[in-house]
PDB file of N, CA and C in Angstrom:
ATOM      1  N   UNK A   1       0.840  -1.188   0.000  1.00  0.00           N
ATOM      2  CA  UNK A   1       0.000   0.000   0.000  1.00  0.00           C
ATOM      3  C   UNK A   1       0.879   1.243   0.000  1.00  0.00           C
ATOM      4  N   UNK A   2       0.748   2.319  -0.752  1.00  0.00           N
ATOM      5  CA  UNK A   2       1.306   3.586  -0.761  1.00  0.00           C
ATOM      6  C   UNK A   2       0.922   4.356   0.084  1.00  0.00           C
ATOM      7  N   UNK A   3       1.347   5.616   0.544  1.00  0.00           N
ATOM      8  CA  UNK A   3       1.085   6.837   1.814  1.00  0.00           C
ATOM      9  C   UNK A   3       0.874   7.803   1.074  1.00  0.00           C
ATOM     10  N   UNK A   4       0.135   8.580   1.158  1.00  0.00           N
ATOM     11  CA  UNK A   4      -0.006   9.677   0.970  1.00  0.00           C
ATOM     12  C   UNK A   4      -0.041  10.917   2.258  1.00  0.00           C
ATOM     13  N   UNK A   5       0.439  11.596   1.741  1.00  0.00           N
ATOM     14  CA  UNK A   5       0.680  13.482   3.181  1.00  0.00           C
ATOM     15  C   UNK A   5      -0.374  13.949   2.443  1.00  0.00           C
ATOM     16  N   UNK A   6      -1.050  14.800   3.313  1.00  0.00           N
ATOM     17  CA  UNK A   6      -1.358  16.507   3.181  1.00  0.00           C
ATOM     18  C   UNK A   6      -1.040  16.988   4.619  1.00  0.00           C
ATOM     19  N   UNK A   7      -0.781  18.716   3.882  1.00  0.00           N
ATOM     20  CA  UNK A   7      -0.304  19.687   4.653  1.00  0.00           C
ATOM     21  C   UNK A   7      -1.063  20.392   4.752  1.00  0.00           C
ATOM     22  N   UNK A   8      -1.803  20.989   6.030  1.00  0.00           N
ATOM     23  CA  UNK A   8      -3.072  22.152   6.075  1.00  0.00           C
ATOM     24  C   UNK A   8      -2.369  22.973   7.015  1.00  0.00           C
ATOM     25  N   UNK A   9      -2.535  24.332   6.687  1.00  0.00           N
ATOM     26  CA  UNK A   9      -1.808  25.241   7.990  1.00  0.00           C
ATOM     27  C   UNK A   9      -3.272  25.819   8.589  1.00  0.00           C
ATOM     28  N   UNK A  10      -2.966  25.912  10.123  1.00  0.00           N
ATOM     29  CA  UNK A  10      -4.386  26.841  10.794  1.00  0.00           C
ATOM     30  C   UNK A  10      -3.630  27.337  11.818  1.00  0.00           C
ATOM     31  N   UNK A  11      -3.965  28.622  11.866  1.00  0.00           N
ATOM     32  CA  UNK A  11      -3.170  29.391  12.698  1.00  0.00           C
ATOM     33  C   UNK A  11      -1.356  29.274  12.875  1.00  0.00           C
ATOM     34  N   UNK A  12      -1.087  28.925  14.195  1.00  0.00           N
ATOM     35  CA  UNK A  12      -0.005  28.346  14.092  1.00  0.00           C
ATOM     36  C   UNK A  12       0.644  27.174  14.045  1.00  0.00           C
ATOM     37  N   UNK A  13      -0.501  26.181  14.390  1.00  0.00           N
ATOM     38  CA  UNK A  13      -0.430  24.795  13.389  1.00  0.00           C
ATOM     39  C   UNK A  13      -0.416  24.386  12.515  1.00  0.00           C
ATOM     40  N   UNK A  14       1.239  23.471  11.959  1.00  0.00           N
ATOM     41  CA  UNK A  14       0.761  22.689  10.615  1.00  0.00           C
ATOM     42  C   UNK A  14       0.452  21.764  11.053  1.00  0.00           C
ATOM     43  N   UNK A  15      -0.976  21.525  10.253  1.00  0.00           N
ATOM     44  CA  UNK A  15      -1.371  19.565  10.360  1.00  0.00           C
ATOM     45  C   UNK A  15      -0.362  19.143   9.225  1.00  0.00           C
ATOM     46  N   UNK A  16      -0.178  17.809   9.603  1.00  0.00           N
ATOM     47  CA  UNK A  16       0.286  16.534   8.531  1.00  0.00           C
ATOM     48  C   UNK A  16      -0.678  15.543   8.635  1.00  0.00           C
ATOM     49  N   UNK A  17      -1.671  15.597   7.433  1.00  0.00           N
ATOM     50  CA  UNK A  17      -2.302  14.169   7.542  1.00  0.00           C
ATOM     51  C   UNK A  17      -1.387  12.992   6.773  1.00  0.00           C
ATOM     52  N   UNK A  18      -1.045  11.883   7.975  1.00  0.00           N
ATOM     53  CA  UNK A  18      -0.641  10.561   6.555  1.00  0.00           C
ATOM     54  C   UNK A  18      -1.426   9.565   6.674  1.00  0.00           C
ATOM     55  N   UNK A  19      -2.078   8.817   5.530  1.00  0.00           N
ATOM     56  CA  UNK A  19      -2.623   8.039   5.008  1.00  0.00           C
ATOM     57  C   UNK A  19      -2.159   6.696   4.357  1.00  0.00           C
ATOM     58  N   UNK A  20      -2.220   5.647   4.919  1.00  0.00           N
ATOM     59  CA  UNK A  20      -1.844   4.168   4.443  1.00  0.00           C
ATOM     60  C   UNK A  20      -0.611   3.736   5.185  1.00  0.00           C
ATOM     61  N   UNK A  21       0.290   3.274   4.383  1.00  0.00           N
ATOM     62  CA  UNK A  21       1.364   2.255   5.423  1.00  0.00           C
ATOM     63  C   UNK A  21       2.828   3.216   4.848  1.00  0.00           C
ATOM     64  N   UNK A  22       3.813   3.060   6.890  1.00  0.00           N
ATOM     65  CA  UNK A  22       4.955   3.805   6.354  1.00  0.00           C
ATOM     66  C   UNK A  22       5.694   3.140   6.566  1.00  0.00           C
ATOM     67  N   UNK A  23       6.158   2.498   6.024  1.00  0.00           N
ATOM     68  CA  UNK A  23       7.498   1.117   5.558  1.00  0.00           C
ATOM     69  C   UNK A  23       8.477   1.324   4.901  1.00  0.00           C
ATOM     70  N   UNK A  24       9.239   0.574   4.661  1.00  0.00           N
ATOM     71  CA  UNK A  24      10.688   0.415   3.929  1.00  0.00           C
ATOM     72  C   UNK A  24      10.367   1.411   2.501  1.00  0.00           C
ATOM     73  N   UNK A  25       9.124   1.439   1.819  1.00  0.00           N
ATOM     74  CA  UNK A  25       8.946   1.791   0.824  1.00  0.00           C
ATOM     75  C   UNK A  25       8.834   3.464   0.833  1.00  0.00           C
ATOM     76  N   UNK A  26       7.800   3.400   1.179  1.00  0.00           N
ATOM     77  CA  UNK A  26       6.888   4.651   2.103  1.00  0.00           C
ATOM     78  C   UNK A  26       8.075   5.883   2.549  1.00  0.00           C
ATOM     79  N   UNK A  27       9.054   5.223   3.748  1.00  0.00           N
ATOM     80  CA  UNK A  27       9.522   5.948   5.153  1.00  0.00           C
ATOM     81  C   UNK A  27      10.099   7.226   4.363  1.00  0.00           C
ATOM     82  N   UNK A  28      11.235   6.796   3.097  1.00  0.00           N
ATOM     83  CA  UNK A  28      11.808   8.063   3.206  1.00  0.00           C
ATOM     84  C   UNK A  28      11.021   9.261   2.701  1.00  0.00           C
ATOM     85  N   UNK A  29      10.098   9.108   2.006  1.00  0.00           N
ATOM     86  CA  UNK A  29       9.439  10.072   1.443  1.00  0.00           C
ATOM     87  C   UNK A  29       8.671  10.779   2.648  1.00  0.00           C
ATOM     88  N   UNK A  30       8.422  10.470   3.602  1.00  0.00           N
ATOM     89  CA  UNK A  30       7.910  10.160   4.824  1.00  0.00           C
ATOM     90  C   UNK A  30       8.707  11.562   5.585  1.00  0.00           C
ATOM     91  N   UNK A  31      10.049  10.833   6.063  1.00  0.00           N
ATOM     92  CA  UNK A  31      11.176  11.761   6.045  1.00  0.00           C
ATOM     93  C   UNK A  31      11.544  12.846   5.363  1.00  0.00           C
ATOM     94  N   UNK A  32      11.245  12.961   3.965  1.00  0.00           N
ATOM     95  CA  UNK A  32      12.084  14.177   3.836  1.00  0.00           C
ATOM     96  C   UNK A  32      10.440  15.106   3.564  1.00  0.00           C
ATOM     97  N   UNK A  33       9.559  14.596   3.813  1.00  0.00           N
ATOM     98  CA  UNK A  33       8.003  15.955   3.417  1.00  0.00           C
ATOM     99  C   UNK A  33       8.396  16.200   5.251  1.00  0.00           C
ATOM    100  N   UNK A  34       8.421  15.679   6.271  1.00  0.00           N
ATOM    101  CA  UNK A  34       8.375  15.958   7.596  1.00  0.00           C
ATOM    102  C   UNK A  34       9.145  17.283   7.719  1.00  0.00           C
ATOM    103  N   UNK A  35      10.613  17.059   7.448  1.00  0.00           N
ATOM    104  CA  UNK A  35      12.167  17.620   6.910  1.00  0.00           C
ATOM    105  C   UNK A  35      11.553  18.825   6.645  1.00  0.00           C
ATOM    106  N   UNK A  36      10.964  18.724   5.297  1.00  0.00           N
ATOM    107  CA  UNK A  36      10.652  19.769   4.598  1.00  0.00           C
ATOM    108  C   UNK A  36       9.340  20.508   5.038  1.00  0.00           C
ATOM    109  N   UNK A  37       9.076  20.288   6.242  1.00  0.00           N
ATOM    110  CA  UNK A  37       7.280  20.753   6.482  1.00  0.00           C
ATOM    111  C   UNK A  37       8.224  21.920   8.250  1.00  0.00           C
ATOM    112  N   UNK A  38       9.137  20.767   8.701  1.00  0.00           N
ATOM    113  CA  UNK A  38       9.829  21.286   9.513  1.00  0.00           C
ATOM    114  C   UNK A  38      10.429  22.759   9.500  1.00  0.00           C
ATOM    115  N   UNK A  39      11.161  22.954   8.184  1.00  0.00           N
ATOM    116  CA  UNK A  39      11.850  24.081   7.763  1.00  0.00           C
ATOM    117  C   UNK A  39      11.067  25.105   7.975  1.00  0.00           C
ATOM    118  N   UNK A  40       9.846  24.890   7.600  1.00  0.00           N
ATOM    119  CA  UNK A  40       8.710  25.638   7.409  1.00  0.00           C
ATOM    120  C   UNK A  40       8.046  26.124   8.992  1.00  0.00           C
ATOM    121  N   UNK A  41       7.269  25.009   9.403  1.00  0.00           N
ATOM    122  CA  UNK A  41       6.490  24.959  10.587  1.00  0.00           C
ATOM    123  C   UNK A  41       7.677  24.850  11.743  1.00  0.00           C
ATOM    124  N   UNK A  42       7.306  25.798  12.597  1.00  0.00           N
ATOM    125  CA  UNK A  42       7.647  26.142  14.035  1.00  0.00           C
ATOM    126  C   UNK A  42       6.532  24.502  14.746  1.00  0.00           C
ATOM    127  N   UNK A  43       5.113  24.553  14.461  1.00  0.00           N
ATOM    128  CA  UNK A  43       4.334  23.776  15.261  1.00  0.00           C
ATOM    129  C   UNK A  43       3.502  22.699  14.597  1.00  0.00           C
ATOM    130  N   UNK A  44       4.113  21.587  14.590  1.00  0.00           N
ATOM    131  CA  UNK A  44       3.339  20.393  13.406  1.00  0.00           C
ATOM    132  C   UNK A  44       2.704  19.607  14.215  1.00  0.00           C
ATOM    133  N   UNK A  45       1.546  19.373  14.345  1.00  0.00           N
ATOM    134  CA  UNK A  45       0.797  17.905  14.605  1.00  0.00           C
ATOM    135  C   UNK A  45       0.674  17.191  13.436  1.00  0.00           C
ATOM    136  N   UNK A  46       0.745  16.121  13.844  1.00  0.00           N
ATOM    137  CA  UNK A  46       0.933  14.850  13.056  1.00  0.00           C
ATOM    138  C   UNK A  46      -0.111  13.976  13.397  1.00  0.00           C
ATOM    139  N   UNK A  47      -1.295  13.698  12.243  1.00  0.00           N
ATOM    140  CA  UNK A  47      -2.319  13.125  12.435  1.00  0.00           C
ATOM    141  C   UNK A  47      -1.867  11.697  11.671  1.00  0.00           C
ATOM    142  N   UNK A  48      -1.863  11.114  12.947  1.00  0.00           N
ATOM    143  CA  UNK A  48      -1.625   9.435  12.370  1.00  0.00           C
ATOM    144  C   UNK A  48      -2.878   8.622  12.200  1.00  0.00           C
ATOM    145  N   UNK A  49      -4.463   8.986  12.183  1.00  0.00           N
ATOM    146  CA  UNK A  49      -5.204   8.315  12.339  1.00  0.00           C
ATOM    147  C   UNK A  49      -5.361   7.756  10.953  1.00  0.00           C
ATOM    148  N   UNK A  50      -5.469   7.723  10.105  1.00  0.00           N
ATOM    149  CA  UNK A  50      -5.192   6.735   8.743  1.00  0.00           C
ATOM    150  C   UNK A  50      -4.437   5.621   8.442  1.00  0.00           C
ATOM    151  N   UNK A  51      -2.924   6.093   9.010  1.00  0.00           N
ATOM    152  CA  UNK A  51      -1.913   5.050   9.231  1.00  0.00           C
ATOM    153  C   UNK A  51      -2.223   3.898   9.517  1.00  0.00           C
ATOM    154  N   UNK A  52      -2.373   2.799   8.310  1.00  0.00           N
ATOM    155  CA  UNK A  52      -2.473   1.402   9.006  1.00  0.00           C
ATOM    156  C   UNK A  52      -1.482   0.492   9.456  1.00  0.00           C
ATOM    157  N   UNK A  53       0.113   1.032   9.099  1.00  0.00           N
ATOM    158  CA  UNK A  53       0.855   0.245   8.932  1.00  0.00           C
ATOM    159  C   UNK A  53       2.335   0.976   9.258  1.00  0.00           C
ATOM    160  N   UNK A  54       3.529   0.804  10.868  1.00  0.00           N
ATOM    161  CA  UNK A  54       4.315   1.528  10.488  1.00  0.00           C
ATOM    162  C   UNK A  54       5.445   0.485  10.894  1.00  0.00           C
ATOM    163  N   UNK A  55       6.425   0.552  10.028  1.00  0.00           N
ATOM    164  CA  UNK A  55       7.417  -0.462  10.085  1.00  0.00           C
ATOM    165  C   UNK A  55       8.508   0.116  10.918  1.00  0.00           C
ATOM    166  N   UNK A  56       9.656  -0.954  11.002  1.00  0.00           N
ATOM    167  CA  UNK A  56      10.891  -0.370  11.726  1.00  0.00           C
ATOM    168  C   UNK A  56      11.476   0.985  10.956  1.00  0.00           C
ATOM    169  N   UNK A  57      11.584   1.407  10.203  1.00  0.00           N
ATOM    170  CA  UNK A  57      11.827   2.339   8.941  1.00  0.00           C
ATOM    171  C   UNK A  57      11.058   3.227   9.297  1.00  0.00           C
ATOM    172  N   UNK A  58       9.802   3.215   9.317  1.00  0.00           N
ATOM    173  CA  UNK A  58       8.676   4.479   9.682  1.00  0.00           C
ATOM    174  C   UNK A  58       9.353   5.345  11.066  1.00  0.00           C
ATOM    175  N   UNK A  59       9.548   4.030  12.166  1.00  0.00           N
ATOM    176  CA  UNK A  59       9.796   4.459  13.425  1.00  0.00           C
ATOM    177  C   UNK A  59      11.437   5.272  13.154  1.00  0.00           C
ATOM    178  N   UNK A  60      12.244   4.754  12.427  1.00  0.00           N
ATOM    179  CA  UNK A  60      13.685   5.605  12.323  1.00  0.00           C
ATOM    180  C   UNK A  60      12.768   7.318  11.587  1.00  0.00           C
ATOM    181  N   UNK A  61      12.349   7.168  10.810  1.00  0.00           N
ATOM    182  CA  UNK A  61      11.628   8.173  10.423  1.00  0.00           C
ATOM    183  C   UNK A  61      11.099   9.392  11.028  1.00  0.00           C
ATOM    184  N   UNK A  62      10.778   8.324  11.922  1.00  0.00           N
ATOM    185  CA  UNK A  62       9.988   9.276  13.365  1.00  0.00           C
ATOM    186  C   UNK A  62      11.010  10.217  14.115  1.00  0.00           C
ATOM    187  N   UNK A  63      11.780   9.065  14.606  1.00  0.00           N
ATOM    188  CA  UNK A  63      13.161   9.062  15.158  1.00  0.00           C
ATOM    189  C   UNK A  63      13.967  10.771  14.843  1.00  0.00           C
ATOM    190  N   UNK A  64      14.308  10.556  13.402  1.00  0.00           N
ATOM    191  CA  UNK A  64      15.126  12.012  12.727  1.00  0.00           C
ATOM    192  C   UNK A  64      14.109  13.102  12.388  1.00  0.00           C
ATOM    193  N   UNK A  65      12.774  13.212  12.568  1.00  0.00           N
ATOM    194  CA  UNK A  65      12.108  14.158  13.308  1.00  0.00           C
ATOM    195  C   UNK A  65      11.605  14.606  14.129  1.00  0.00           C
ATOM    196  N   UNK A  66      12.069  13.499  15.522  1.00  0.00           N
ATOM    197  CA  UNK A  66      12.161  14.352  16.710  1.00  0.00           C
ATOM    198  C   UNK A  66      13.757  14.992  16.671  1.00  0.00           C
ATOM    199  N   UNK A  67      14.719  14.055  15.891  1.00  0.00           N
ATOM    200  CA  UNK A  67      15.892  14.783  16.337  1.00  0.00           C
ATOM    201  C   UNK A  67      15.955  16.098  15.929  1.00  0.00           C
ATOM    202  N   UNK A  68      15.307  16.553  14.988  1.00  0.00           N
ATOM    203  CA  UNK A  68      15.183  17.556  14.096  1.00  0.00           C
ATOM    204  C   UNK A  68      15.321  18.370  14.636  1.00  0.00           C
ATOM    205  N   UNK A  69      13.705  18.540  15.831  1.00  0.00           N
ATOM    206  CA  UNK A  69      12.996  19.033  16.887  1.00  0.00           C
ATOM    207  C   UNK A  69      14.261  20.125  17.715  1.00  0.00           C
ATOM    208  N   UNK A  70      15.053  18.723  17.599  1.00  0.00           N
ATOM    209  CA  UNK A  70      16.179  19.183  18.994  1.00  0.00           C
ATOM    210  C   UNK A  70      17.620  20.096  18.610  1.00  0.00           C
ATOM    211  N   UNK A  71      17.590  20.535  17.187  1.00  0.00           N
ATOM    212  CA  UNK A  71      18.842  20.545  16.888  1.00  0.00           C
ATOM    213  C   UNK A  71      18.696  22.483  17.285  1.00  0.00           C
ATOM    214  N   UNK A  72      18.603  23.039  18.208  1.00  0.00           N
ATOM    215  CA  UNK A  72      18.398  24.006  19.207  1.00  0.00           C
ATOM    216  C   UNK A  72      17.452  25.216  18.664  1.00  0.00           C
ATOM    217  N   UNK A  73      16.720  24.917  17.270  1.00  0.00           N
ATOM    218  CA  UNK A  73      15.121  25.596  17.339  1.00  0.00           C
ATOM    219  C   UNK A  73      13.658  25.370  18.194  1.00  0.00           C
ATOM    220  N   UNK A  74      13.116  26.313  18.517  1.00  0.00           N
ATOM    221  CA  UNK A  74      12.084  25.745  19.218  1.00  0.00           C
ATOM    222  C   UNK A  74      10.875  25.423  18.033  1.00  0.00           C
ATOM    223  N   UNK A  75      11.364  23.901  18.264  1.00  0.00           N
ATOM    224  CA  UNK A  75      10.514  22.804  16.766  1.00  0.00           C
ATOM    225  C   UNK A  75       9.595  22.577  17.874  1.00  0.00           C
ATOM    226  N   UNK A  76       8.499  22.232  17.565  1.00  0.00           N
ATOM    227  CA  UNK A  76       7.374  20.907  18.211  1.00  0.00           C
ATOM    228  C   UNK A  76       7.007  20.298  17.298  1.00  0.00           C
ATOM    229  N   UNK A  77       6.731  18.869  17.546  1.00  0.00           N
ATOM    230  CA  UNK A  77       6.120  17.920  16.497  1.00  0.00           C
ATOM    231  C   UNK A  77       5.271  16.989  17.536  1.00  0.00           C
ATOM    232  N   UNK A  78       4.169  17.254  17.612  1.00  0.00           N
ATOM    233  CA  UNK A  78       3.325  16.239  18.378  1.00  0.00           C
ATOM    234  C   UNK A  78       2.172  15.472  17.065  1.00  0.00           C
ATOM    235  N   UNK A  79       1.553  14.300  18.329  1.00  0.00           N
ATOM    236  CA  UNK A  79       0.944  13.129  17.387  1.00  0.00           C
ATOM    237  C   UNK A  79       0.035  13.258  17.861  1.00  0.00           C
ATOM    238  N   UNK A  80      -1.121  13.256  17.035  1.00  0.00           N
ATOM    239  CA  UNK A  80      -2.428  13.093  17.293  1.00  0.00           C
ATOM    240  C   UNK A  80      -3.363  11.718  16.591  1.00  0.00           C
ATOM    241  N   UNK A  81      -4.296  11.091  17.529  1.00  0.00           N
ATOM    242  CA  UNK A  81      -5.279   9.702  16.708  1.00  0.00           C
ATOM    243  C   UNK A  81      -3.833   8.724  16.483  1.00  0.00           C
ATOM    244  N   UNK A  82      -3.317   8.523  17.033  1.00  0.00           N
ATOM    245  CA  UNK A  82      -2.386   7.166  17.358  1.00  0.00           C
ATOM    246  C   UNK A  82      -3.387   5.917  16.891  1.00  0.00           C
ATOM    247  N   UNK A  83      -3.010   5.086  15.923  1.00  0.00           N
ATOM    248  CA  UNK A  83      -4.034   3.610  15.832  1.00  0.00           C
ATOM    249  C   UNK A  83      -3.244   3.200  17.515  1.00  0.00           C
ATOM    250  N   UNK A  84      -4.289   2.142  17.545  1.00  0.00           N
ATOM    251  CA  UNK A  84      -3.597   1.083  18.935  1.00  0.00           C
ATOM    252  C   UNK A  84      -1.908   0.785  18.421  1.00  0.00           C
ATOM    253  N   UNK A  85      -1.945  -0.287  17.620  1.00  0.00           N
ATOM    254  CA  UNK A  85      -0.875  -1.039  17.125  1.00  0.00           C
ATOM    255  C   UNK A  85       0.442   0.028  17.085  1.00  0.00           C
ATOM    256  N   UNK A  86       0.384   1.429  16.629  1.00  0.00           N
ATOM    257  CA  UNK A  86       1.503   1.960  16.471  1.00  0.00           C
ATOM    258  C   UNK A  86       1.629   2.986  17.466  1.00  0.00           C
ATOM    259  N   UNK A  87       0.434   3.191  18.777  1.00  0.00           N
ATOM    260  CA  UNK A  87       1.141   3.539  19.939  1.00  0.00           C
ATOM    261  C   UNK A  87       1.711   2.592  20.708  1.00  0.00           C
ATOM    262  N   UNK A  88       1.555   1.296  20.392  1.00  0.00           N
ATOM    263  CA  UNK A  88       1.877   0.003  21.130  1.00  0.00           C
ATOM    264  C   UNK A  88       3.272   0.111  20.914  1.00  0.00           C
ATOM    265  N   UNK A  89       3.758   0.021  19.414  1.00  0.00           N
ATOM    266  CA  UNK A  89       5.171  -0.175  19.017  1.00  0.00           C
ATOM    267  C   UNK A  89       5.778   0.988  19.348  1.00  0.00           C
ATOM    268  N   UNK A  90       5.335   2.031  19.592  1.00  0.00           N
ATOM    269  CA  UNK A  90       6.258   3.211  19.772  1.00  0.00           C
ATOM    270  C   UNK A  90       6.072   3.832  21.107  1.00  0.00           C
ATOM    271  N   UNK A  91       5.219   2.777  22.019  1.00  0.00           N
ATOM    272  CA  UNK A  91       5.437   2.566  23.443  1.00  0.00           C
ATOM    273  C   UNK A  91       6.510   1.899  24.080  1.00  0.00           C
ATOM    274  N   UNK A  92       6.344   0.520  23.281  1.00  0.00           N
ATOM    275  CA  UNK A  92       7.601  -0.717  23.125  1.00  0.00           C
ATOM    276  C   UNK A  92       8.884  -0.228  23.418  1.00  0.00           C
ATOM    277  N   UNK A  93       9.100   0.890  21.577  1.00  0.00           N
ATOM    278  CA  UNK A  93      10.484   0.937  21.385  1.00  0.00           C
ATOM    279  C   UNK A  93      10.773   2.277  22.318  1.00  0.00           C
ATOM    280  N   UNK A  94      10.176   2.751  23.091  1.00  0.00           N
ATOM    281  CA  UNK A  94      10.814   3.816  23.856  1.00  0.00           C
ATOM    282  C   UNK A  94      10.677   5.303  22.757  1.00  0.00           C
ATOM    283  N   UNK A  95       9.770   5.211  21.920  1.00  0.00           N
ATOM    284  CA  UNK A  95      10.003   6.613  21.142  1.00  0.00           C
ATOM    285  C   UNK A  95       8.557   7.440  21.156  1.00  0.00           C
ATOM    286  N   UNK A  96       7.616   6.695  21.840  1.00  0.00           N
ATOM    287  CA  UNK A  96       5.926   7.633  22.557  1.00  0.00           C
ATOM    288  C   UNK A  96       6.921   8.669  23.349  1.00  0.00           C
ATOM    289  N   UNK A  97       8.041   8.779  24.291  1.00  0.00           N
ATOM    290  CA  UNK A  97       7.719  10.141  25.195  1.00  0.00           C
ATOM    291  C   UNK A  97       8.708  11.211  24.573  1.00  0.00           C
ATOM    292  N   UNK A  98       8.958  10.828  23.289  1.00  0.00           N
ATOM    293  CA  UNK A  98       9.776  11.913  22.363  1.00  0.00           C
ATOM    294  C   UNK A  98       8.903  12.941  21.855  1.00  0.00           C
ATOM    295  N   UNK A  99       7.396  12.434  22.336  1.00  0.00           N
ATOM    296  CA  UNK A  99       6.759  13.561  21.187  1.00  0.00           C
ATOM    297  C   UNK A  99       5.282  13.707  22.107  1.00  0.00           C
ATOM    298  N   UNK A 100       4.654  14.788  22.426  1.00  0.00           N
ATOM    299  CA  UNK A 100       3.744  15.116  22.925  1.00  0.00           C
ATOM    300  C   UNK A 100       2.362  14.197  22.006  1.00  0.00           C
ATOM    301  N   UNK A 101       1.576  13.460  22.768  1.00  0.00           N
ATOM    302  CA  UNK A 101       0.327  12.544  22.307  1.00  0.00           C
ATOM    303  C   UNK A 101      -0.616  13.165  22.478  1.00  0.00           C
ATOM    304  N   UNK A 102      -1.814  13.406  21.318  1.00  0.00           N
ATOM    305  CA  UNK A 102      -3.077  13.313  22.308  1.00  0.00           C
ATOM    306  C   UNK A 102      -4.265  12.418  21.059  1.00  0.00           C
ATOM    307  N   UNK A 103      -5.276  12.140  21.852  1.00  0.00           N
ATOM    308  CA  UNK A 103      -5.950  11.567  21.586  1.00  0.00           C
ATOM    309  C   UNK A 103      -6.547  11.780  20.045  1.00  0.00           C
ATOM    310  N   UNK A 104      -7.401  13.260  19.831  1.00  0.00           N
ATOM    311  CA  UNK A 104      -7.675  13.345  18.888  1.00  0.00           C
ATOM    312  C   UNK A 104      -7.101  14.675  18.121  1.00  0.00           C
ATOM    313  N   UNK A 105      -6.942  14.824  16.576  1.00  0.00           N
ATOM    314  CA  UNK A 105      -6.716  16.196  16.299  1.00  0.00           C
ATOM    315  C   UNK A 105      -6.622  17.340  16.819  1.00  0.00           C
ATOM    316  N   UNK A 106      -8.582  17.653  17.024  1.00  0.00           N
ATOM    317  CA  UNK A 106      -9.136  18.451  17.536  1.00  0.00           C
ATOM    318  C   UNK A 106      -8.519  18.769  19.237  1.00  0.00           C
ATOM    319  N   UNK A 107      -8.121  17.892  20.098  1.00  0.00           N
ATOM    320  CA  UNK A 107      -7.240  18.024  21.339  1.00  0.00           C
ATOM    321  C   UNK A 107      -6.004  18.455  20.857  1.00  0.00           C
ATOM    322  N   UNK A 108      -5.517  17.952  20.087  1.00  0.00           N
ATOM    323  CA  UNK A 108      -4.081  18.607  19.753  1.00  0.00           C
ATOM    324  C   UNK A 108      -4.335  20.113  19.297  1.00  0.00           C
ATOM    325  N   UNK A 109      -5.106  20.365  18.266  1.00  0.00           N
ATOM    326  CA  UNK A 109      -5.388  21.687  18.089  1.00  0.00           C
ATOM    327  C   UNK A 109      -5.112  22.414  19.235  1.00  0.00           C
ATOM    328  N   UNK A 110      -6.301  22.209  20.213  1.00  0.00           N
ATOM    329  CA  UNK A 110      -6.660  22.967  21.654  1.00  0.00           C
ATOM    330  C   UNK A 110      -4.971  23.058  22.387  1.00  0.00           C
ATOM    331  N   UNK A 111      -4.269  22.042  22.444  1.00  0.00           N
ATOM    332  CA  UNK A 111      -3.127  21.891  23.286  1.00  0.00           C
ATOM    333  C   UNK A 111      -2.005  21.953  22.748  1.00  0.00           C
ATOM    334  N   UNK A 112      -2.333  22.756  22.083  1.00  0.00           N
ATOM    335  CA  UNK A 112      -0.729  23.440  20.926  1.00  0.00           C
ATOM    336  C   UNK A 112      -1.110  24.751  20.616  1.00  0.00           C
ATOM    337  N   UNK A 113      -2.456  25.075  20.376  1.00  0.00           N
ATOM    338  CA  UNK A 113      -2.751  26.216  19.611  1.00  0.00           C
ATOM    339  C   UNK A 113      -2.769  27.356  20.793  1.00  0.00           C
TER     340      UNK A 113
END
């Protein structure tokens, strides 16, 4: 299955919606729209609720945009609509408390905006 992004700006939030599976195939493209949404956005939520599918690759993905986060701009990148399965794995691997969670969009909106 392929991924697709969109980028919506509101206020001082960028959303990222991604859609379908982010895998070996998927990740880097994954990586460099994040990269490139980063440059841009001071404040990104990241709506994972579409995401059916995120591989070890997705999670490195993840990984070099929190590092992004850190390289001494004040970045935020939080996640919003987590499926089960990929807050599970990114509970697992230790990379959920890299990035502010919330439940739905609309909460992230409220708790960023």
């Amino acid at each position: 299955m392929d991924m697709e992004i969109t980028v919506k700006q509101a206020d001082k939030v960028t959303l990222v919606i991604t859609c379908g599976f982010i895998d070996g195939k998927t990740a880097p493209a994954f990586q460099t729209k994040m990269l490139e949404v980063l440059c841009e956005a001071d404040i990104v939520l990241l709506d994972l609720s579409q995401v059916s599918f995120m591989s070890s690759a997705g999670l490195r993905a993840m990984l070099v945009t929190h590092q992004q986060t850190q390289q001494g701009q004040s970045k935020t990148v939080a996640l919003a609509a987590l499926p089960d399965g990929i807050r599970d794995n990114m509970e697992a691997t230790g990379f959920l408390p890299f990035f502010q969670v919330f439940d739905t969009v609309e909460a992230g909106f409220q708790g960023l905006g």
